[in-house]
PDB file of N, CA and C in Angstrom:
ATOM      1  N   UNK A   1      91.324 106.915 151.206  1.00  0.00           N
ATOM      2  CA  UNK A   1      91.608 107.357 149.849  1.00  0.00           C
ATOM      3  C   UNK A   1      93.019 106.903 149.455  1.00  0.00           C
ATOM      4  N   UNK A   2      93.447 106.191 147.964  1.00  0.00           N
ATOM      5  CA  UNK A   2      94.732 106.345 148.025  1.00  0.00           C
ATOM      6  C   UNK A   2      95.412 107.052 147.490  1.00  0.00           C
ATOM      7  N   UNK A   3      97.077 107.185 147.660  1.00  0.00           N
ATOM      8  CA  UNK A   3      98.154 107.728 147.495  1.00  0.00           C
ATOM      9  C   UNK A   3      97.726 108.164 146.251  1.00  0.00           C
ATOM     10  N   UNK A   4      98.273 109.811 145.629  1.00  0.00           N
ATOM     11  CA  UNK A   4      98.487 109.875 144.031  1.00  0.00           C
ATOM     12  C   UNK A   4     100.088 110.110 144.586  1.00  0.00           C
ATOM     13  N   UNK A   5     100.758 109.967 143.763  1.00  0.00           N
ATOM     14  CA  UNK A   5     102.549 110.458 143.429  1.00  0.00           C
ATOM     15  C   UNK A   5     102.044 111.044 142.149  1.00  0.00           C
ATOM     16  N   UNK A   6     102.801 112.146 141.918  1.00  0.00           N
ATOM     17  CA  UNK A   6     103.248 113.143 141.342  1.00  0.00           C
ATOM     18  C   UNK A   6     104.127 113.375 140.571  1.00  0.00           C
ATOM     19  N   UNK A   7     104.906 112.977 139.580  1.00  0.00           N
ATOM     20  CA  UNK A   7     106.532 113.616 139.171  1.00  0.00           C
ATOM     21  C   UNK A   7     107.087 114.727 138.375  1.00  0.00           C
ATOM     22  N   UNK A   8     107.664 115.402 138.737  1.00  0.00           N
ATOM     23  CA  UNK A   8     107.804 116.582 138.181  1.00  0.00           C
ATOM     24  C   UNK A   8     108.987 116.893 137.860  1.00  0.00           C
ATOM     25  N   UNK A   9     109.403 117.856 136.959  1.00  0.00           N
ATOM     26  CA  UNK A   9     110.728 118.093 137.251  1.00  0.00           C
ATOM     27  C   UNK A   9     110.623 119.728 136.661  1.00  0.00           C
ATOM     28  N   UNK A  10     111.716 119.988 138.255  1.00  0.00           N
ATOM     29  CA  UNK A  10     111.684 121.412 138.568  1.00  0.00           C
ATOM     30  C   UNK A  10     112.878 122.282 137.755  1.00  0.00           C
ATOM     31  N   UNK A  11     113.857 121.557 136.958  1.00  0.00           N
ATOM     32  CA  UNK A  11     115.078 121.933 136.359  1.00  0.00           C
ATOM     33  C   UNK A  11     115.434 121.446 135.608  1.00  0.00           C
ATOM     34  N   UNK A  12     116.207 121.311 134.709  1.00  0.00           N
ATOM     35  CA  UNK A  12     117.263 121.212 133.715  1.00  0.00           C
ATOM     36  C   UNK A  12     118.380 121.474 133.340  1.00  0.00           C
ATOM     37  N   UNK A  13     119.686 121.032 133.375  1.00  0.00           N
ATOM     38  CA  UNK A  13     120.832 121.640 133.095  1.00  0.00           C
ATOM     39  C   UNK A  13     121.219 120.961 131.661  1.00  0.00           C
ATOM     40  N   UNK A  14     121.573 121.893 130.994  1.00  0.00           N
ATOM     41  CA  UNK A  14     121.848 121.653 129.928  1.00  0.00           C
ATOM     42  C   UNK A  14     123.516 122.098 129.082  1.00  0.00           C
ATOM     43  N   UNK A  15     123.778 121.946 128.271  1.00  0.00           N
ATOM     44  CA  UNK A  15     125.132 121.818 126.886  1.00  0.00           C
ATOM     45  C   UNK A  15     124.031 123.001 126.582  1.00  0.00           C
ATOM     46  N   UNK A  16     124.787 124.315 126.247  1.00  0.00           N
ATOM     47  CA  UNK A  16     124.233 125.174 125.022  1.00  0.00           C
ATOM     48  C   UNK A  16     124.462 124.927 123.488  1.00  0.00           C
ATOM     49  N   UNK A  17     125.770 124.440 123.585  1.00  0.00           N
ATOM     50  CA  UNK A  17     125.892 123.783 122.206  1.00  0.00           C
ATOM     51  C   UNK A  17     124.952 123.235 120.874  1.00  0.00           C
ATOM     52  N   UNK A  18     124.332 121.990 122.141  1.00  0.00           N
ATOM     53  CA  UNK A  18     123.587 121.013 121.634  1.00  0.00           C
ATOM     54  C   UNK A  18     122.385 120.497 122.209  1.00  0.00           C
ATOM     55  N   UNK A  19     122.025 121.157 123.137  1.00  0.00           N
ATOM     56  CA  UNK A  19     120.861 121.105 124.345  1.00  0.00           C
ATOM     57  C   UNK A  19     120.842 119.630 125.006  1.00  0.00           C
ATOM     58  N   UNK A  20     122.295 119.083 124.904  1.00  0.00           N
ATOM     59  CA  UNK A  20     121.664 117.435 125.673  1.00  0.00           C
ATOM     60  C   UNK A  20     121.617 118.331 127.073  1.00  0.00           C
ATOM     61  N   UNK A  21     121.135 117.453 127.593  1.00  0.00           N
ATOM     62  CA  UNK A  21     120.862 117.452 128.788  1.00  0.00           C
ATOM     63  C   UNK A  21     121.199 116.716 130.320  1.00  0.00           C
ATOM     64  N   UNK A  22     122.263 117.629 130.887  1.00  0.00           N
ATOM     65  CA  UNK A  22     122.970 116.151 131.626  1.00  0.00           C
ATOM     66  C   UNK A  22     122.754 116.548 133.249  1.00  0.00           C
ATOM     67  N   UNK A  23     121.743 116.901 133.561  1.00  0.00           N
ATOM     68  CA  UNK A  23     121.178 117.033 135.071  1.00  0.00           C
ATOM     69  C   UNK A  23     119.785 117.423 134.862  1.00  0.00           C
ATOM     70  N   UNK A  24     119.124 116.403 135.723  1.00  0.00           N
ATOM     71  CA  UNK A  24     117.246 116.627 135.749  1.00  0.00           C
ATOM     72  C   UNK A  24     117.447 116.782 137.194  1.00  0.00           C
ATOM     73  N   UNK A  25     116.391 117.929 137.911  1.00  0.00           N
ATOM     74  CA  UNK A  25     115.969 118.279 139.314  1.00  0.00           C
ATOM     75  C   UNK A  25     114.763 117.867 138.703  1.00  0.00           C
ATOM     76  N   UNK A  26     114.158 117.191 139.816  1.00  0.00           N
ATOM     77  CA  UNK A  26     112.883 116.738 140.040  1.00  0.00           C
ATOM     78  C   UNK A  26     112.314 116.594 141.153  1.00  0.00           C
ATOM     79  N   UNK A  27     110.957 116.619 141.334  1.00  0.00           N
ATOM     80  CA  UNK A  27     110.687 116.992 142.737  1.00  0.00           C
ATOM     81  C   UNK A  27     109.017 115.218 142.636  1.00  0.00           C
ATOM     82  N   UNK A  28     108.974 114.936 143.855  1.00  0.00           N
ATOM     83  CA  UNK A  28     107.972 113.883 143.987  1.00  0.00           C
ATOM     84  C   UNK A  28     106.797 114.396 144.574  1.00  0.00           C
ATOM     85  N   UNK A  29     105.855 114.351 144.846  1.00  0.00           N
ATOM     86  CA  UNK A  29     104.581 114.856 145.670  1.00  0.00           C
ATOM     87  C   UNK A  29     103.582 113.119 145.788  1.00  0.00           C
ATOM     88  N   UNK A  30     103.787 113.436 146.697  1.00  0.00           N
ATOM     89  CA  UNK A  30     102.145 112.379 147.819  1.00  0.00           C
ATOM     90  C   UNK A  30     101.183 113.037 147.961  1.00  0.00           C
ATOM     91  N   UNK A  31      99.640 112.433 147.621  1.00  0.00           N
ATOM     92  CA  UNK A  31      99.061 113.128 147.929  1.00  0.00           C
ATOM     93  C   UNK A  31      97.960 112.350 148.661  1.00  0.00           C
ATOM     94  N   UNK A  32      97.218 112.330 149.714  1.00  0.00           N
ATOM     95  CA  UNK A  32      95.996 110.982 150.402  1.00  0.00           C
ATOM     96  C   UNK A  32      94.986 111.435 150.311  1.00  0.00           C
ATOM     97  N   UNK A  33      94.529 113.035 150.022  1.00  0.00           N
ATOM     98  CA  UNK A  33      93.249 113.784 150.312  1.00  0.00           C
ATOM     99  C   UNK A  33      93.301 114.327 151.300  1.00  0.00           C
ATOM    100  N   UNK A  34      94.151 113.871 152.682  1.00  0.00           N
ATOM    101  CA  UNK A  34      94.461 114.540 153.934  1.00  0.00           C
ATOM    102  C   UNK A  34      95.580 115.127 154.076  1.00  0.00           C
ATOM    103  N   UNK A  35      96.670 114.914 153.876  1.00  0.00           N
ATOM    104  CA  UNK A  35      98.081 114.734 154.425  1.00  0.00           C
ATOM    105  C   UNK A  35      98.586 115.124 152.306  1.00  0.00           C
ATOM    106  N   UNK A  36      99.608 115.608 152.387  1.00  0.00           N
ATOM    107  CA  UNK A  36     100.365 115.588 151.691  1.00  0.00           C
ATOM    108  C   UNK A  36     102.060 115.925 151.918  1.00  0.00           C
ATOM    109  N   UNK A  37     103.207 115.185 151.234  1.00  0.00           N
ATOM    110  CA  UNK A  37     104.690 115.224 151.606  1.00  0.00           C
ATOM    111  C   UNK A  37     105.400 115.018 150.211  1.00  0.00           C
ATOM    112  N   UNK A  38     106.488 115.600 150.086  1.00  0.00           N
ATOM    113  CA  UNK A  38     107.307 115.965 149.017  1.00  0.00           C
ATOM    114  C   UNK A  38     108.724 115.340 149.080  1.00  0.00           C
ATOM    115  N   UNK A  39     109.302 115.159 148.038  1.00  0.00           N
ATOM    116  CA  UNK A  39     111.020 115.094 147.648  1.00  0.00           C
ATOM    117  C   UNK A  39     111.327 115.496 146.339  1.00  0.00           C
ATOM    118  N   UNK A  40     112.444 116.015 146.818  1.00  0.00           N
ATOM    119  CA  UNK A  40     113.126 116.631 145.695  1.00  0.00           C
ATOM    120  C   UNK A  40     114.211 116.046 145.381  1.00  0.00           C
ATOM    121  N   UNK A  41     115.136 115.775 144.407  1.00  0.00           N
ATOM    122  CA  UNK A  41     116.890 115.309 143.953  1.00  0.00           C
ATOM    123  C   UNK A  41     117.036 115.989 142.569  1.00  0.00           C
ATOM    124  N   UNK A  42     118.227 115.501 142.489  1.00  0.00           N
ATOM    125  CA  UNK A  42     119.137 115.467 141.064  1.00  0.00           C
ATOM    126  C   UNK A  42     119.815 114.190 140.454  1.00  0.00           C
ATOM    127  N   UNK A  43     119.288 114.576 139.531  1.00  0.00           N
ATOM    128  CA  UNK A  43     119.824 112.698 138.693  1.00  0.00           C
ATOM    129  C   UNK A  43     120.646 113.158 137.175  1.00  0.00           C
ATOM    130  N   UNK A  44     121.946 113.213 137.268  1.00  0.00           N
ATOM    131  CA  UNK A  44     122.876 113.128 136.180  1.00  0.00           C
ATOM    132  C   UNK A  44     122.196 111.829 135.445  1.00  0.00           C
ATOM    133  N   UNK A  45     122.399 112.456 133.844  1.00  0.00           N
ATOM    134  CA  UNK A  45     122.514 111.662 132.612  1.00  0.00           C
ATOM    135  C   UNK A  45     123.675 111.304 132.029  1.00  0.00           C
ATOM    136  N   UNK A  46     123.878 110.377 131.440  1.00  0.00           N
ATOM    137  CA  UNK A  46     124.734 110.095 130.109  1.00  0.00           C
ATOM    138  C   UNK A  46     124.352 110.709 129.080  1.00  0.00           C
ATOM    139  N   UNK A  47     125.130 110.850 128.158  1.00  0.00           N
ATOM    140  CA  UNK A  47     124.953 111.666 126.842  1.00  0.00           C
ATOM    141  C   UNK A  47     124.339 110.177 125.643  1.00  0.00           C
ATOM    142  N   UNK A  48     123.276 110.264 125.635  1.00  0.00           N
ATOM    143  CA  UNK A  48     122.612 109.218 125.265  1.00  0.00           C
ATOM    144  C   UNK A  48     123.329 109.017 123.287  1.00  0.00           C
ATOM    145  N   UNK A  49     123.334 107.851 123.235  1.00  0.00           N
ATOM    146  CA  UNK A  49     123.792 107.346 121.428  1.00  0.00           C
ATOM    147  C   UNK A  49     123.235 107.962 120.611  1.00  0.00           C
ATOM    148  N   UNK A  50     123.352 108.250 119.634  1.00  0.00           N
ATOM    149  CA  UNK A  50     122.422 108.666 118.474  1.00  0.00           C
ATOM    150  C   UNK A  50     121.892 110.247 118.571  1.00  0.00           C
ATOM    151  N   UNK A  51     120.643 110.422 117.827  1.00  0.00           N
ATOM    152  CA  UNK A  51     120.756 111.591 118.033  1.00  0.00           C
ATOM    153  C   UNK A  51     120.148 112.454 119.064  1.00  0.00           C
ATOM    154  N   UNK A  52     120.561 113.085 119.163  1.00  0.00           N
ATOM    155  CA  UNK A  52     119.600 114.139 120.604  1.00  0.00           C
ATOM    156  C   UNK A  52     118.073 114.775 120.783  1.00  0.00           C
ATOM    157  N   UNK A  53     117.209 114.541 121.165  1.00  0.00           N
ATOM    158  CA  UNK A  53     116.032 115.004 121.037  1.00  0.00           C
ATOM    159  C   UNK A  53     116.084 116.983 121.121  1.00  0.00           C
ATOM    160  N   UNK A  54     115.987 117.920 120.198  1.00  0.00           N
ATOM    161  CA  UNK A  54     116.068 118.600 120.539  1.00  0.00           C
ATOM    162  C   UNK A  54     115.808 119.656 122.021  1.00  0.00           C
ATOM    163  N   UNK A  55     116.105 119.646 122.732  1.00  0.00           N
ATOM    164  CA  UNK A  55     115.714 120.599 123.986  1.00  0.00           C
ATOM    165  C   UNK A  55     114.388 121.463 123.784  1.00  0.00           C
ATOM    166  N   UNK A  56     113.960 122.185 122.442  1.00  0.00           N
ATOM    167  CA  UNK A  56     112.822 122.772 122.642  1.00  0.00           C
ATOM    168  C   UNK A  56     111.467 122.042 122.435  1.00  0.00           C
ATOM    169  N   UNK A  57     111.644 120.743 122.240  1.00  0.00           N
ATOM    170  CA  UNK A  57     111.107 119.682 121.705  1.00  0.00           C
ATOM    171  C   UNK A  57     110.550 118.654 122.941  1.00  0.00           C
ATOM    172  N   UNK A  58     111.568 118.477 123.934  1.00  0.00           N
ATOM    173  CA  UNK A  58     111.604 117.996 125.479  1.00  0.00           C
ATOM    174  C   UNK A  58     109.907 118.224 126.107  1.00  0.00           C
ATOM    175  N   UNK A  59     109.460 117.114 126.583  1.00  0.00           N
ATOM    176  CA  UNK A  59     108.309 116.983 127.349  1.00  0.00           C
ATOM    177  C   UNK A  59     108.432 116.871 128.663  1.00  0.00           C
ATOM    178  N   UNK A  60     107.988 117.324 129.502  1.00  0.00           N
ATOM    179  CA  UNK A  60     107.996 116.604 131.169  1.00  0.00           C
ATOM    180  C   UNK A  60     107.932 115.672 131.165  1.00  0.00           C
ATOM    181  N   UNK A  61     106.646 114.839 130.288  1.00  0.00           N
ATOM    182  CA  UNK A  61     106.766 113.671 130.281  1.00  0.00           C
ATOM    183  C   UNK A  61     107.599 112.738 129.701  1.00  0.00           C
ATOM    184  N   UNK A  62     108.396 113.010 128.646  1.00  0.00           N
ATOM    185  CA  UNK A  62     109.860 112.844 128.772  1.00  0.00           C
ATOM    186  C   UNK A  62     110.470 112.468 129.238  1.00  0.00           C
ATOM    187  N   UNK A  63     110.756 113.735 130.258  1.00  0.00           N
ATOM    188  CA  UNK A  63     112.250 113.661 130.901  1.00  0.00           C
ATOM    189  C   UNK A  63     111.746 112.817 131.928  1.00  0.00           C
ATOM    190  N   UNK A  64     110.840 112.886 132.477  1.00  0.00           N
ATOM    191  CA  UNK A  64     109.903 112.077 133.878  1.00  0.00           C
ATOM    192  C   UNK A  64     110.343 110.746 133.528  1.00  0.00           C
ATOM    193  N   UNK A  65     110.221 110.591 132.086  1.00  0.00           N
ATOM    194  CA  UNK A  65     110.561 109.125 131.739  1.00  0.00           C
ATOM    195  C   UNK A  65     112.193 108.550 131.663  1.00  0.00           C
ATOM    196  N   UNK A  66     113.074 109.415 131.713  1.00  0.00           N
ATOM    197  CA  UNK A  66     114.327 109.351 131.637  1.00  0.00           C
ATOM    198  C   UNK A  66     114.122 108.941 132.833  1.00  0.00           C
ATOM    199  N   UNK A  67     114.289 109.588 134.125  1.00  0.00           N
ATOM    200  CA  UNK A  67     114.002 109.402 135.597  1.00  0.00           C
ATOM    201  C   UNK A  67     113.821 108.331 136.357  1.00  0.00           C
ATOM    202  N   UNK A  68     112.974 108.284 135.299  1.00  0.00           N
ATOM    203  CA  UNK A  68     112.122 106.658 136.062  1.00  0.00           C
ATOM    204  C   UNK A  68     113.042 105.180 135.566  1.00  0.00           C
ATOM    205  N   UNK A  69     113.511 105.417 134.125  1.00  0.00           N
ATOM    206  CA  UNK A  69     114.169 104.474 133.523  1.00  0.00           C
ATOM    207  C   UNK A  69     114.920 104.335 133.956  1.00  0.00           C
ATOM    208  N   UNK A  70     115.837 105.665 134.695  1.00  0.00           N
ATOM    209  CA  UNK A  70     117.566 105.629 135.041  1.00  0.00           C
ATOM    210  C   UNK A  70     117.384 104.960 136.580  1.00  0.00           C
ATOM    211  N   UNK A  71     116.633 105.520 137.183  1.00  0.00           N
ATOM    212  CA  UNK A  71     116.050 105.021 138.411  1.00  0.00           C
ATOM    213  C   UNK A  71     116.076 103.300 138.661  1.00  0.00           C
ATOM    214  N   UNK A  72     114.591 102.998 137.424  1.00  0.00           N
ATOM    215  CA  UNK A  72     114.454 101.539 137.606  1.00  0.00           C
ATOM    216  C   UNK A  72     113.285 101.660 138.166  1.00  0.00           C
ATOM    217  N   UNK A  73     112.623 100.762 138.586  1.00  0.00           N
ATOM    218  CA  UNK A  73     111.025 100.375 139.528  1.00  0.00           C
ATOM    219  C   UNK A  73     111.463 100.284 140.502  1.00  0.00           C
ATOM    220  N   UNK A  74     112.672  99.874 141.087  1.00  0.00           N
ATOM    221  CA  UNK A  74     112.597  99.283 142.507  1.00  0.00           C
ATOM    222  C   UNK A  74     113.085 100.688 143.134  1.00  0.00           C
ATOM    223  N   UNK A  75     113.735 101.554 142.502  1.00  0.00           N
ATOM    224  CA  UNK A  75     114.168 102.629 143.002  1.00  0.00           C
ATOM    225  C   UNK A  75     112.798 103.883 143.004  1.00  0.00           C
ATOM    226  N   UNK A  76     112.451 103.718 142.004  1.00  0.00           N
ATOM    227  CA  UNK A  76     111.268 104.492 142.045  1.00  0.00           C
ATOM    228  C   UNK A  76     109.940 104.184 143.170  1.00  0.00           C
ATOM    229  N   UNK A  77     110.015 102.877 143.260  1.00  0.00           N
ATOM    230  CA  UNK A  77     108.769 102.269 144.776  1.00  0.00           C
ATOM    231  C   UNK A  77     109.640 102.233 145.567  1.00  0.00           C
ATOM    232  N   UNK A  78     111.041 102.567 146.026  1.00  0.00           N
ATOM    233  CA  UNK A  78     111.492 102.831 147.565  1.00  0.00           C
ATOM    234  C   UNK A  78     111.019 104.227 147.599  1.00  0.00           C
ATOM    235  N   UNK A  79     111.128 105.082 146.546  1.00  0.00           N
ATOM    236  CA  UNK A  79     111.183 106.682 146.784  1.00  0.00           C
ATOM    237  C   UNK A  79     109.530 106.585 147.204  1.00  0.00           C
ATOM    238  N   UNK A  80     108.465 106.199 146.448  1.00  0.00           N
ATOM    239  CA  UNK A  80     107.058 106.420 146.289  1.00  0.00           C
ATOM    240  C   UNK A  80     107.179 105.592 148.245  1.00  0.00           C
ATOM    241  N   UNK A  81     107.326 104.909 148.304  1.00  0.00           N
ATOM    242  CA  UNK A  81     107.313 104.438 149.258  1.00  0.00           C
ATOM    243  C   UNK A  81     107.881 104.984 150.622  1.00  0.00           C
ATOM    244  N   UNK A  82     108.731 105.535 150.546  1.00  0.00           N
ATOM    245  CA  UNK A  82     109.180 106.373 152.029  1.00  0.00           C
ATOM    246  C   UNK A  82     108.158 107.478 151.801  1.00  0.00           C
ATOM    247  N   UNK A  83     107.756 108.121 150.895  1.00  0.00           N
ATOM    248  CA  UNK A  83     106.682 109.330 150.780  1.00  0.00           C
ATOM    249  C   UNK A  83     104.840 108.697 151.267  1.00  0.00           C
ATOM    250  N   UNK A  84     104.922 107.705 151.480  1.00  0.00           N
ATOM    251  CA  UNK A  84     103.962 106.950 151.462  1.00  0.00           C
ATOM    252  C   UNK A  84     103.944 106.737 153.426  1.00  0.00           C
ATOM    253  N   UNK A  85     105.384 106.300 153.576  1.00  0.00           N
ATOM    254  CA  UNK A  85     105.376 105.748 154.770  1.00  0.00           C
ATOM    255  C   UNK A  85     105.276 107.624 155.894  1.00  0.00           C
ATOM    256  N   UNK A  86     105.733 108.463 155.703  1.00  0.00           N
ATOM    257  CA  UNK A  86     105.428 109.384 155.861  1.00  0.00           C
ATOM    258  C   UNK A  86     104.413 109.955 156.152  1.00  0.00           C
ATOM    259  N   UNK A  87     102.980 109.783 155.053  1.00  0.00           N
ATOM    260  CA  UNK A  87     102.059 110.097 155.329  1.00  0.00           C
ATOM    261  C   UNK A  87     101.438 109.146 156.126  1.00  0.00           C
ATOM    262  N   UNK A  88     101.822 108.030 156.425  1.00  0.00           N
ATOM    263  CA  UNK A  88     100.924 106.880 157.350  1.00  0.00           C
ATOM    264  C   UNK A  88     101.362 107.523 158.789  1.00  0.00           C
ATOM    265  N   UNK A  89     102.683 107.976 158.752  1.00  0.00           N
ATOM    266  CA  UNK A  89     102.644 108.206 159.839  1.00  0.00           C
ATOM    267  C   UNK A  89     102.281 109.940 160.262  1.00  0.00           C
ATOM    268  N   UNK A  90     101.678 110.644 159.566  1.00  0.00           N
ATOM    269  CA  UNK A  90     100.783 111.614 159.956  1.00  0.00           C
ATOM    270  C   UNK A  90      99.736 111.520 160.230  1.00  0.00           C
ATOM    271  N   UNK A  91      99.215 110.322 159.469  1.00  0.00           N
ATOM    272  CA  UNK A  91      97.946 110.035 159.948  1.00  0.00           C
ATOM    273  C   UNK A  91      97.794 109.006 161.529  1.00  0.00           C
ATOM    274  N   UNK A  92      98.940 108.811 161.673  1.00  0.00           N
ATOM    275  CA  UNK A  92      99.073 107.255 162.968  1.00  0.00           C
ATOM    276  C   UNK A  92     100.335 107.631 163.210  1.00  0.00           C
ATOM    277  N   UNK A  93     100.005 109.074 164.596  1.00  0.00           N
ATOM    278  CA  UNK A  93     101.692 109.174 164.537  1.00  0.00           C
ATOM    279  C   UNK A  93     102.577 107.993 166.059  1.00  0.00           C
ATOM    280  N   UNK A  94     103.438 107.889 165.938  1.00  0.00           N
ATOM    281  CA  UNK A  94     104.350 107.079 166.923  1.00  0.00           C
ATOM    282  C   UNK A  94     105.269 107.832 167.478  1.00  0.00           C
ATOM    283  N   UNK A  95     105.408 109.109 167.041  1.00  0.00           N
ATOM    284  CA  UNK A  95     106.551 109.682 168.182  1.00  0.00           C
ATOM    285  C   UNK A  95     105.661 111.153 168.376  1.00  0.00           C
ATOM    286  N   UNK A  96     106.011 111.733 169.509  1.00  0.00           N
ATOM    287  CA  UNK A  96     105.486 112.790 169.554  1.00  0.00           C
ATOM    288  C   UNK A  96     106.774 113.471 170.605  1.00  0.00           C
ATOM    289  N   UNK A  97     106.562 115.145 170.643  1.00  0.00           N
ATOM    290  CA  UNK A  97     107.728 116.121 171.101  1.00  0.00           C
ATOM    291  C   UNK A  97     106.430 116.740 172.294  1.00  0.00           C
ATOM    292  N   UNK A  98     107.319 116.885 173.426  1.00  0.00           N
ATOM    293  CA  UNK A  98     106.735 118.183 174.406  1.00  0.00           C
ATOM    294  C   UNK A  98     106.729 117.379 175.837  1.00  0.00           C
ATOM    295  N   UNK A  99     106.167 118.122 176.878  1.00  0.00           N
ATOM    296  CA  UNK A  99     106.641 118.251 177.947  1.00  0.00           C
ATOM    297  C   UNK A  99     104.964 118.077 178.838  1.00  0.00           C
ATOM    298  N   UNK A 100     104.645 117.203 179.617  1.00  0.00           N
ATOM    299  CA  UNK A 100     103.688 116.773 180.027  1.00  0.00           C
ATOM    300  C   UNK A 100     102.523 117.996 180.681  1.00  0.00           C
ATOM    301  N   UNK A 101     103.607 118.925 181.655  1.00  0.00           N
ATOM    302  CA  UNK A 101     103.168 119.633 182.475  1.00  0.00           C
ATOM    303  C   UNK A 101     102.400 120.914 181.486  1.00  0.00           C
ATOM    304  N   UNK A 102     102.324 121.439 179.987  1.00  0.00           N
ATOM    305  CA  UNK A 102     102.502 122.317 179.227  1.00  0.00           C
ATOM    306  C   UNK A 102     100.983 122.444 178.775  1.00  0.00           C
ATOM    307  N   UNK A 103     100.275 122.308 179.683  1.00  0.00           N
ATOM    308  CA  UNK A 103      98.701 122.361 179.214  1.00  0.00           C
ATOM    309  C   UNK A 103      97.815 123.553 179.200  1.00  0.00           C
TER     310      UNK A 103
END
């Protein structure tokens, strides 16, 4: 089955003033049908030109899109990608912990 990614964002910090918005928490999710693995960060904004989209107005999908833009593709497929490499290796693991005699 393949990978879904997920993007979300779990926060907002905001200007009361004027509701820009100059810190997104966001969180990533993998998902295979078997296995699922997560990340979370924080990504400061610039106070973007022109005018401000009001704050009560703000979509996930939105801000998801700020994220991704500020990010870039290549930053966004390293992230999708270590969440990816993760679950390959739950499914095909290469290291394992414990002690032979422990049966």
């Amino acid at each position: 089955m393949a990978t879904t990614f997920d993007w979300k964002i779990a926060n907002l910090e905001r200007e009361t003033s004027d509701g820009y918005v100059f810190t997104v928490h966001y969180t990533v999710s993998a998902e295979d049908g078997t296995y699922s693995e997560g990340a979370y960060g924080s990504l400061g904004l610039e106070r973007p030109e022109g005018d401000l989209i009001p704050f009560d107005s703000l979509t996930e999908e939105t801000v998801v899109g700020w994220v991704k833009e500020k990010f870039g593709d290549e930053k966004v497929t390293e992230i999708e990608a270590a969440l990816q490499a993760r679950l390959d290796e739950k499914h095909t693991p290469t290291k394992a912990a414990g002690v032979p005699w422990a049966n």
